[in-house]
Protein backbone atom coordinates (compact mmCIF):
# COMPACT_ATOMS: atom_id res chain seq x y z
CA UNK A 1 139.30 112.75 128.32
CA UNK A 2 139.81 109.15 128.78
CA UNK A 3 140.96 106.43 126.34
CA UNK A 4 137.81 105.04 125.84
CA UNK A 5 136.20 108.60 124.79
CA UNK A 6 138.71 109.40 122.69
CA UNK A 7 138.68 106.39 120.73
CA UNK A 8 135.25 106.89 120.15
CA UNK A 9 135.64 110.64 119.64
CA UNK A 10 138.14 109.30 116.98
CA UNK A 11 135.74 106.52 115.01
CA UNK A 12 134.19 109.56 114.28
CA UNK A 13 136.60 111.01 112.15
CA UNK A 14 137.44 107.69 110.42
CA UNK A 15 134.01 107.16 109.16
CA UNK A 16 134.84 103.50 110.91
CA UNK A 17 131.73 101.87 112.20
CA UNK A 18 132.57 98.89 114.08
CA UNK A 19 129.42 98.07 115.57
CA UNK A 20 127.24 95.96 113.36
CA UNK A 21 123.81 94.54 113.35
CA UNK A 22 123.72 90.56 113.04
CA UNK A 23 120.09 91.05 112.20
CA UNK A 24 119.07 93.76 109.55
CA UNK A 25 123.36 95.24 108.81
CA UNK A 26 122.73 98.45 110.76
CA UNK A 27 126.49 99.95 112.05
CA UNK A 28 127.29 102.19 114.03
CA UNK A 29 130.51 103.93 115.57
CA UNK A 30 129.15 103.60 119.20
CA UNK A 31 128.06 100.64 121.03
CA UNK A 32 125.09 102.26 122.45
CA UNK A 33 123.43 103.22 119.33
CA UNK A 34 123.76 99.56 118.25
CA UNK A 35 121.96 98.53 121.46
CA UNK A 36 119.08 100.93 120.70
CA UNK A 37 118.80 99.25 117.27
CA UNK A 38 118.85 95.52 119.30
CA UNK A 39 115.61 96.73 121.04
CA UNK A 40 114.42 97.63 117.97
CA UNK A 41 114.19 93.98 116.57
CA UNK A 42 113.66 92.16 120.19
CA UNK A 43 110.25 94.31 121.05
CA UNK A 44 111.32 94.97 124.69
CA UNK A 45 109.80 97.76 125.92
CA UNK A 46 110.87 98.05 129.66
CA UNK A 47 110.20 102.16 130.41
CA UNK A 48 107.03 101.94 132.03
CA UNK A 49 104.68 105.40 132.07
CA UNK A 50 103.49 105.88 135.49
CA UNK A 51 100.62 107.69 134.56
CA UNK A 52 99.11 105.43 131.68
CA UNK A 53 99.32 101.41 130.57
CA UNK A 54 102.08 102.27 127.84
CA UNK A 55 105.58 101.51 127.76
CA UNK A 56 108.52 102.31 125.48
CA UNK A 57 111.89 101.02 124.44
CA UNK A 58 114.82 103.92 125.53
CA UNK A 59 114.15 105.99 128.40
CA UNK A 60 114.76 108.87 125.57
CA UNK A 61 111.38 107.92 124.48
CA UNK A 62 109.41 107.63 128.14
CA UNK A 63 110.69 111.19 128.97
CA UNK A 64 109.75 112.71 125.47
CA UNK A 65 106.43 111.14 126.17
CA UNK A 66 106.66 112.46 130.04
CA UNK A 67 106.03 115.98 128.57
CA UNK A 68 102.95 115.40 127.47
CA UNK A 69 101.92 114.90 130.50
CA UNK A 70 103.31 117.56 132.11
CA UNK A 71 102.00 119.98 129.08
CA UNK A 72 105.18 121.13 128.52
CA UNK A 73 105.76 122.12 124.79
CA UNK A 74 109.42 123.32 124.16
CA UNK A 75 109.36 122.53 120.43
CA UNK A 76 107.66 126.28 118.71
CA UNK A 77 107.06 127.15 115.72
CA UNK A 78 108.66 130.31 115.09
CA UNK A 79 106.03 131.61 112.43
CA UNK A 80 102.75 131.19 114.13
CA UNK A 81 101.46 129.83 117.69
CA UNK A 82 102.45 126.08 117.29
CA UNK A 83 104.52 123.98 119.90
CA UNK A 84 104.46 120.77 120.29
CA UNK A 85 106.35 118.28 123.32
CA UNK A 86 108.14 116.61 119.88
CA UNK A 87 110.49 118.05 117.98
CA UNK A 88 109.71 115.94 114.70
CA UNK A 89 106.06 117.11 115.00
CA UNK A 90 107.74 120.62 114.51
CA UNK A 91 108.96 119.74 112.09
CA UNK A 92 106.39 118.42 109.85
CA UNK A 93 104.18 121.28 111.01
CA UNK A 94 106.75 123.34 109.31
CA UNK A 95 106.40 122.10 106.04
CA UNK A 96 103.07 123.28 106.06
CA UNK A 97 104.53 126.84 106.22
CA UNK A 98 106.82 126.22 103.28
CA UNK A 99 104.19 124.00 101.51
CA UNK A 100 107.04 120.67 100.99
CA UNK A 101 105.88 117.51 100.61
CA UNK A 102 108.52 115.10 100.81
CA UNK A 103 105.99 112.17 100.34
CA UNK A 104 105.20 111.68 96.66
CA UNK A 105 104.20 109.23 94.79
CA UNK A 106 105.95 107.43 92.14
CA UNK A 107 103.07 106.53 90.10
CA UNK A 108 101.00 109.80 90.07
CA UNK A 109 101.29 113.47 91.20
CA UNK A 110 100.02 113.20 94.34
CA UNK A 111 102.34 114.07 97.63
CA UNK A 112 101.89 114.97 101.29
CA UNK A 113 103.55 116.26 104.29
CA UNK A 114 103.03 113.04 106.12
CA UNK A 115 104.58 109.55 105.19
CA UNK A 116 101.17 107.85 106.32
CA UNK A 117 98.99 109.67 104.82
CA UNK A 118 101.17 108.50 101.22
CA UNK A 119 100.63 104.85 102.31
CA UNK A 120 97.16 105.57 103.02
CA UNK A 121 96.88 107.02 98.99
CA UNK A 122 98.52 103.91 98.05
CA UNK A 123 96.18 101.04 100.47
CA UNK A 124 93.26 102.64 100.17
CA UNK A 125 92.23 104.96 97.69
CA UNK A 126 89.70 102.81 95.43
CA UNK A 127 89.80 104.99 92.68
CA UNK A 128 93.88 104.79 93.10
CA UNK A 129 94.47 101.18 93.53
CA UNK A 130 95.16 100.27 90.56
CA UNK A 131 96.99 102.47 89.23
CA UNK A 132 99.25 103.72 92.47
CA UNK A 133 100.02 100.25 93.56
């Protein structure tokens, strides 16, 4: 292991994060991570799809998105037929088997599996408006 990757390995056990956000306070213990939050804030997306006018910011993202178009779903649900190319769809599809909803809100009883669909309850319900806003 060299110096460098055991000083990192090491930040890790010192809870020490070193790498800090100018712009919104975000740290982090590797330098990396910071640079994914940079992009973040600047807008740059430089990973081009080949197959479709869309780009994204990490190449994480372009090859998560590459799967699509391949059709290749490695993310299955292990209760029914579901699989999806991204894992946090799985995981929201989930919570349909266990009937969370981690999106509730905090002026009535209403929650849902999906964080939009609460911000939709709270924007544009009419008969909700006034009292969910």
């Amino acid at each position: 292991m060299s110096a460098t990757a055991l000083n990192t390995h090491m930040l890790g056990h010192s809870g020490e994060r070193p790498f800090i956000c100018t712009l919104c306070g975000y740290s982090s213990k590797q330098v990396g991570h910071l640079k994914k939050d940079m992009l973040i804030h600047s807008g740059e997306r430089s990973f081009n799809c080949t197959q479709r006018n869309q780009a994204f910011k990490t190449s994480s993202e372009l090859k998560r998105h590459i799967l699509i178009h391949r059709g290749k779903k490695p993310h299955v649900c292990y209760l029914c037929h579901y699989s999806s190319a991204n894992a946090s769809n799985l995981k929201t599809h989930k919570l349909m088997h266990s009937g969370g909803k981690p999106f509730a809100c905090d002026q009535c009883e209403y929650s849902t599996t999906r964080g939009h669909h609460l911000k939709t309850h709270k924007l544009n319900a009419p008969w909700q408006k006034a009292f969910c806003l």
